[in-house]
N, C-alpha and C. Protein backbone atom coordinates (compact mmCIF):
# COMPACT_ATOMS: atom_id res chain seq x y z
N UNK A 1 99.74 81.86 103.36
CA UNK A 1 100.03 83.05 102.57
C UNK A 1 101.56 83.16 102.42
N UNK A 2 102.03 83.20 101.43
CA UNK A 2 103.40 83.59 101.21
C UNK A 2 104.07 85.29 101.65
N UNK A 3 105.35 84.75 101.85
CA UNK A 3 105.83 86.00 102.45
C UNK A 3 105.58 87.55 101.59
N UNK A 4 105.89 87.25 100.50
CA UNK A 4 105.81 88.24 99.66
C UNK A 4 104.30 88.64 99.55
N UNK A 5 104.17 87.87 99.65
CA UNK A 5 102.09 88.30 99.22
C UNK A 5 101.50 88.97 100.85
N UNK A 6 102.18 88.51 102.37
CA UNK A 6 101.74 88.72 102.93
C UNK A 6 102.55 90.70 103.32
N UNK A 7 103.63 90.96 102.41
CA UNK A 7 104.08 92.10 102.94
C UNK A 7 103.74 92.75 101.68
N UNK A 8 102.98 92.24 100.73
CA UNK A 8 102.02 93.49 99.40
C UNK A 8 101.08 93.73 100.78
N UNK A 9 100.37 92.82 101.15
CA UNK A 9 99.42 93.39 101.68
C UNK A 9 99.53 94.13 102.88
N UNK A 10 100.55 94.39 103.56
CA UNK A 10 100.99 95.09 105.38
C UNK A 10 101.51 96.25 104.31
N UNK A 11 101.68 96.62 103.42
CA UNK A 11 102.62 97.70 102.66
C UNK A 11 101.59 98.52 102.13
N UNK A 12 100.33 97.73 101.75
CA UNK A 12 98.78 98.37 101.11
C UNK A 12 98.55 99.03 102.23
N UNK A 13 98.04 98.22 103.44
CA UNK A 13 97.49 98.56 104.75
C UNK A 13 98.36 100.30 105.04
N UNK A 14 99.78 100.45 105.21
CA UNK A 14 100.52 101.32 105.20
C UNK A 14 100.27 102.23 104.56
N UNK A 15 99.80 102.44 103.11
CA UNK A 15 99.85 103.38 102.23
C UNK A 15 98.33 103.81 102.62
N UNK A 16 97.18 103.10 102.85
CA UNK A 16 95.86 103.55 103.47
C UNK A 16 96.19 104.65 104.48
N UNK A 17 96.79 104.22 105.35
CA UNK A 17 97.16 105.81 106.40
C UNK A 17 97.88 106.69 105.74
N UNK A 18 99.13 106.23 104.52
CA UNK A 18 99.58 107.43 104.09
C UNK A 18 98.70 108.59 103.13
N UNK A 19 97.98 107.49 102.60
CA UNK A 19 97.09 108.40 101.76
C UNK A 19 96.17 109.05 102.36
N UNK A 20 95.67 108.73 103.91
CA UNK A 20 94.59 109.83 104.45
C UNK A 20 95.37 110.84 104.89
N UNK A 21 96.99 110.40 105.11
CA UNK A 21 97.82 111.76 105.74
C UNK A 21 98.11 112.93 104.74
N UNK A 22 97.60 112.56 103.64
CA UNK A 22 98.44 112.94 102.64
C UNK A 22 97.37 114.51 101.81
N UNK A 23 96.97 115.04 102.63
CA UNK A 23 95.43 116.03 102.75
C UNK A 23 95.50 116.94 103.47
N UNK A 24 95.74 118.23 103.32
CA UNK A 24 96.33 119.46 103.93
C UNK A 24 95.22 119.59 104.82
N UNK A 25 93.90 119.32 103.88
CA UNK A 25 92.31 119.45 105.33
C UNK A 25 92.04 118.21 105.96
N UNK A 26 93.07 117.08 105.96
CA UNK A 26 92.76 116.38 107.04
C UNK A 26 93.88 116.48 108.31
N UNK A 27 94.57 116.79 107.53
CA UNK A 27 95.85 116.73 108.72
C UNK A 27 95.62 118.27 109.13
N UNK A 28 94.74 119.34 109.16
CA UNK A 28 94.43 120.20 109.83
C UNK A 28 93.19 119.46 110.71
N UNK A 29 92.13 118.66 110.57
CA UNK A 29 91.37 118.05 111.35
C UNK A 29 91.95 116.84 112.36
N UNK A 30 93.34 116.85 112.18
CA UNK A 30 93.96 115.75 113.20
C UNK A 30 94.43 116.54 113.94
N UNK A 31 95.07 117.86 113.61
CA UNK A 31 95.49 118.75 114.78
C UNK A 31 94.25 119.44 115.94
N UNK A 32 92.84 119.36 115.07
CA UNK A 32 92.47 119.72 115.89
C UNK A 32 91.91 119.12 116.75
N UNK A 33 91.89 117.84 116.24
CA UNK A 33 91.22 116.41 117.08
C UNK A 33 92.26 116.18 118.14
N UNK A 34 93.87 116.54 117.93
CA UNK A 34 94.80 116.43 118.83
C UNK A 34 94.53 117.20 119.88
N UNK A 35 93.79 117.86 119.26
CA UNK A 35 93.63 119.13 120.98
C UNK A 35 92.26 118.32 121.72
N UNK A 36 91.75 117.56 120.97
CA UNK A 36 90.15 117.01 121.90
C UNK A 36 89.19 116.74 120.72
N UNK A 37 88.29 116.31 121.26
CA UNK A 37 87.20 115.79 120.55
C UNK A 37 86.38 117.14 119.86
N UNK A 38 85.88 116.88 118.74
CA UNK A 38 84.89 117.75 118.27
C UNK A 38 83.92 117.11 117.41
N UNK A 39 82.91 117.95 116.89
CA UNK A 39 81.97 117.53 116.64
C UNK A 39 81.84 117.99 115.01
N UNK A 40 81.42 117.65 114.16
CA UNK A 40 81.12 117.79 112.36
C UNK A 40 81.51 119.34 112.15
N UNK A 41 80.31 119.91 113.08
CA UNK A 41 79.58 121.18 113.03
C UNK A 41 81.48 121.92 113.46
N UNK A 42 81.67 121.68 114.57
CA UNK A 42 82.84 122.99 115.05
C UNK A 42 84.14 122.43 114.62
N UNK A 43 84.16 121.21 113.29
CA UNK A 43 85.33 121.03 113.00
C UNK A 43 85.13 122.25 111.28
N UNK A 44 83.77 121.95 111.02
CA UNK A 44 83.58 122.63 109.96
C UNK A 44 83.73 124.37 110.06
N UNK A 45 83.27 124.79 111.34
CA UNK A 45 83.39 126.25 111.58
C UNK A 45 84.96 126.29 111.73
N UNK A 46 85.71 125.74 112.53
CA UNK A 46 87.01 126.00 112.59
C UNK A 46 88.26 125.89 111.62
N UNK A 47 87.79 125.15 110.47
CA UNK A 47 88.54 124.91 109.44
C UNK A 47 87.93 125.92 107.89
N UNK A 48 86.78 126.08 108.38
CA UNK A 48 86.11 127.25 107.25
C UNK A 48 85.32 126.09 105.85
N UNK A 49 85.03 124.79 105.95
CA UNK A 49 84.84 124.03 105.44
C UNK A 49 83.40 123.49 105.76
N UNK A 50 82.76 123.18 104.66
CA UNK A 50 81.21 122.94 104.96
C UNK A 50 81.44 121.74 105.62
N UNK A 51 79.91 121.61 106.17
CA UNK A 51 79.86 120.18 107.02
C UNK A 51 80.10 118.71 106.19
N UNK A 52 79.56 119.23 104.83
CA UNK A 52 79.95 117.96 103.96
C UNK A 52 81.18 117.65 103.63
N UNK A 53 81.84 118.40 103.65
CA UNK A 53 83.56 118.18 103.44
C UNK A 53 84.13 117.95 104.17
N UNK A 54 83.83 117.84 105.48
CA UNK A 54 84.28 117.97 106.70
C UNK A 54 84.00 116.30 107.09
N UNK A 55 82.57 116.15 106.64
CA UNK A 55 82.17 114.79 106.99
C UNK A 55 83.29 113.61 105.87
N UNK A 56 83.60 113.88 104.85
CA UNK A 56 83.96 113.56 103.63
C UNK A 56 85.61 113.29 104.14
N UNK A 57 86.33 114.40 104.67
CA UNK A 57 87.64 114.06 104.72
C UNK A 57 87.58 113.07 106.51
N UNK A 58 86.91 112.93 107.06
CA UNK A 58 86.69 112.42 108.54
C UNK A 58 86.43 110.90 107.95
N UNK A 59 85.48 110.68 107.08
CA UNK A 59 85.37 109.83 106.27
C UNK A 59 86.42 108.51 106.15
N UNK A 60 87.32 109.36 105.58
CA UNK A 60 88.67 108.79 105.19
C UNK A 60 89.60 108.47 106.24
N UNK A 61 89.67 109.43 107.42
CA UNK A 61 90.34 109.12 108.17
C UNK A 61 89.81 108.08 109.02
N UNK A 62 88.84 107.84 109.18
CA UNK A 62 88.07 106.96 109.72
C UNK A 62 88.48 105.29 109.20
N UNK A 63 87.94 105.50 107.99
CA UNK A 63 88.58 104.32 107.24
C UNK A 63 90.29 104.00 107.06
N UNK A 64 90.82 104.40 107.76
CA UNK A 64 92.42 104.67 108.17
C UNK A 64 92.39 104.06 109.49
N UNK A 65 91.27 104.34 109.99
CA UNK A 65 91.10 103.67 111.52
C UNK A 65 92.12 105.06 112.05
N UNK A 66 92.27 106.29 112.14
CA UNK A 66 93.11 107.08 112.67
C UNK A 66 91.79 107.93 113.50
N UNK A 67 90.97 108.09 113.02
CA UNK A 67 89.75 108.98 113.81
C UNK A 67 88.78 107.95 113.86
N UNK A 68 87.58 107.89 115.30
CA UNK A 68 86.64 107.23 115.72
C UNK A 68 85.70 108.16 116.46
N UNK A 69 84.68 107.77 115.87
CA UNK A 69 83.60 108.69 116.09
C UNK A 69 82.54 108.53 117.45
N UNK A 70 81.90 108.93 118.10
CA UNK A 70 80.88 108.38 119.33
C UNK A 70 79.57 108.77 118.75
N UNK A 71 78.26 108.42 119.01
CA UNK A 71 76.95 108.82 118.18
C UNK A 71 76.77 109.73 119.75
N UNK A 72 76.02 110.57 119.77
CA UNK A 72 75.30 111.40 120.78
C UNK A 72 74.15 112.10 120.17
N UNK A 73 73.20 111.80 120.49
CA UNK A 73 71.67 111.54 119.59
C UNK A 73 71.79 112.19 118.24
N UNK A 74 71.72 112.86 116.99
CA UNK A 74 71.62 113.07 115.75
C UNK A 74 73.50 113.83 115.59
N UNK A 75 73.98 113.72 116.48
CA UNK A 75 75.47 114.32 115.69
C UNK A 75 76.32 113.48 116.35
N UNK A 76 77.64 113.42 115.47
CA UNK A 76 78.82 112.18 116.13
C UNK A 76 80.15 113.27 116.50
N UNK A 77 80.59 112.64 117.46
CA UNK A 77 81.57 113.52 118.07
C UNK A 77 83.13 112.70 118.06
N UNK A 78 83.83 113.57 116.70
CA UNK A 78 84.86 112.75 116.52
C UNK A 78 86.53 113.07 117.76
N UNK A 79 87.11 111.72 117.63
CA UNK A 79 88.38 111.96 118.62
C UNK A 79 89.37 111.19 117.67
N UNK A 80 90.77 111.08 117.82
CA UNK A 80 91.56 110.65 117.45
C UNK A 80 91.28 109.24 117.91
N UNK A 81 91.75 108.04 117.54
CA UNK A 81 91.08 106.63 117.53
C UNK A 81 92.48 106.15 119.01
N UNK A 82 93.05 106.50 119.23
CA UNK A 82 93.79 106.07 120.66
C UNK A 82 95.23 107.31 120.69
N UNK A 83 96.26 106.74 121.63
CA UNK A 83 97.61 107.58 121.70
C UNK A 83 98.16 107.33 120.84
N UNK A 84 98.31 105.71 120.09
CA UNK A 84 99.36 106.03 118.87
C UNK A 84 98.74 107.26 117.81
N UNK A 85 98.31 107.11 117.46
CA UNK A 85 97.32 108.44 116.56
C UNK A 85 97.79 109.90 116.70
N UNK A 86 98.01 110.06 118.62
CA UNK A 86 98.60 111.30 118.49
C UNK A 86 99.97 110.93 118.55
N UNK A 87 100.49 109.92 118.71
CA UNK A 87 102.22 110.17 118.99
C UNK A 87 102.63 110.45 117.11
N UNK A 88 101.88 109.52 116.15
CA UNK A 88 102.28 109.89 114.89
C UNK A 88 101.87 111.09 114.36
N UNK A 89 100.81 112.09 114.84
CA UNK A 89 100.66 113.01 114.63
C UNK A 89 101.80 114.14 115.13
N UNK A 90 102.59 114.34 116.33
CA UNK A 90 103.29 114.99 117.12
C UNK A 90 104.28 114.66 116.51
N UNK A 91 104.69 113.64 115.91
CA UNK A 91 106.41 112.72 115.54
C UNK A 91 106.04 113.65 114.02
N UNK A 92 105.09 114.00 113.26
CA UNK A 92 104.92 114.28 111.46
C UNK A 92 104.72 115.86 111.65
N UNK A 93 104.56 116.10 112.80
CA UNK A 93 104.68 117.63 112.77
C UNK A 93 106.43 118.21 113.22
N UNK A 94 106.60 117.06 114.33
CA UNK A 94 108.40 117.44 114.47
C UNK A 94 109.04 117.24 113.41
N UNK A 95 109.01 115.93 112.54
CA UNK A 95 109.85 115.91 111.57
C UNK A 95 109.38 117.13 110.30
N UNK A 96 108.61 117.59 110.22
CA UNK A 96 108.09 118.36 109.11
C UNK A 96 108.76 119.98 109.76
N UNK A 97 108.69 120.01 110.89
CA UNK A 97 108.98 121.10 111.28
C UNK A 97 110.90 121.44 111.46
N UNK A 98 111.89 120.18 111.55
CA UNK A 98 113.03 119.75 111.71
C UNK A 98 113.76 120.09 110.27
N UNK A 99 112.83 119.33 109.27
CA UNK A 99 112.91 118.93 108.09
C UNK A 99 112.74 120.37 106.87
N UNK A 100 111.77 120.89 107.01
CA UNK A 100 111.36 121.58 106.10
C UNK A 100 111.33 123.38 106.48
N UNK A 101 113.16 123.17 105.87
CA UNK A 101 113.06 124.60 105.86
C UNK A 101 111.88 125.83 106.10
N UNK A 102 110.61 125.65 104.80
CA UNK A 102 110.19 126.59 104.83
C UNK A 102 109.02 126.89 105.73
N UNK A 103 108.78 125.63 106.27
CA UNK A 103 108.20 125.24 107.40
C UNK A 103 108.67 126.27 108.66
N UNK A 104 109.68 126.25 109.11
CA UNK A 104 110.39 126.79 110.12
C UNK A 104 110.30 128.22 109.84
N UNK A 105 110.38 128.90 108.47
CA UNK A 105 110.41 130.18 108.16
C UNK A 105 108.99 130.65 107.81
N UNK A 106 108.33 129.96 107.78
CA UNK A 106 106.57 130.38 108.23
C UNK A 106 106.19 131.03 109.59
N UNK A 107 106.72 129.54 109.95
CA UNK A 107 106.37 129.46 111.53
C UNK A 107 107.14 131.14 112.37
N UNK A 108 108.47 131.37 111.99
CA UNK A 108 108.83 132.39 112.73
C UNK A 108 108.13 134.14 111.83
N UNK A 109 107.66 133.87 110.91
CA UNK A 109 106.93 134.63 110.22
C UNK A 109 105.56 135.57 111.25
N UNK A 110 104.85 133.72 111.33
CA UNK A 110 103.80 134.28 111.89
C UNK A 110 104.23 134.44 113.47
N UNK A 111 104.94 134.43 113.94
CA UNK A 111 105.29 134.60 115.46
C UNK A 111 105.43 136.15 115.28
N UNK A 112 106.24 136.40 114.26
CA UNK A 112 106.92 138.17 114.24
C UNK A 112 105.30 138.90 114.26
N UNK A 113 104.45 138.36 113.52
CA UNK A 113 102.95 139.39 113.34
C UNK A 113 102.23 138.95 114.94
């Protein structure tokens, strides 16, 4: 494989995780997977999102290889797929939070209520 052909394809691979990051309701289902494992059902109650959408954006992250699921007889109980998973999750919330002004002026928003 030539060099160039072999860094289209490590640059594709790259943009697959950027594009599952790139989803306001998935990267709310990575925060909550950051806290522990959950299941279809209490990712869907906690995000206010039916189970099919829920299954749908998990989906994706899955195919990102960023979330991995366990079967436990008729429901799957998803976790973040290892530690790198959360260190890039923790590193995209510091820089977002470092980075983005209005980010920071949310955040002390909802602290004041």
């Amino acid at each position: 494989m030539a060099h160039r052909e072999f860094k289209r394809k490590i640059y594709t691979e790259f943009a697959r995780i950027g594009t599952a990051l790139a989803s306001a309701r998935r990267l709310e289902l990575l925060d909550l997977l950051a806290q522990g494992p959950r299941h279809v059902e209490a990712l869907a109650t906690e995000t206010e999102m039916s189970v099919a959408n829920v299954s749908q954006h998990l989906q994706v992250l899955r195919q990102a290889r960023l979330v991995e699921a366990e079967r436990e007889g008729t429901k799957a109980l998803y976790r973040l797929a290892d530690k790198h998973v959360l260190d890039l999750w923790l590193t995209l919330r510091s820089v977002a939070e470092e980075r983005l002004a209005d980010l920071g002026q949310l955040r002390r928003e909802v602290d004041v209520h």
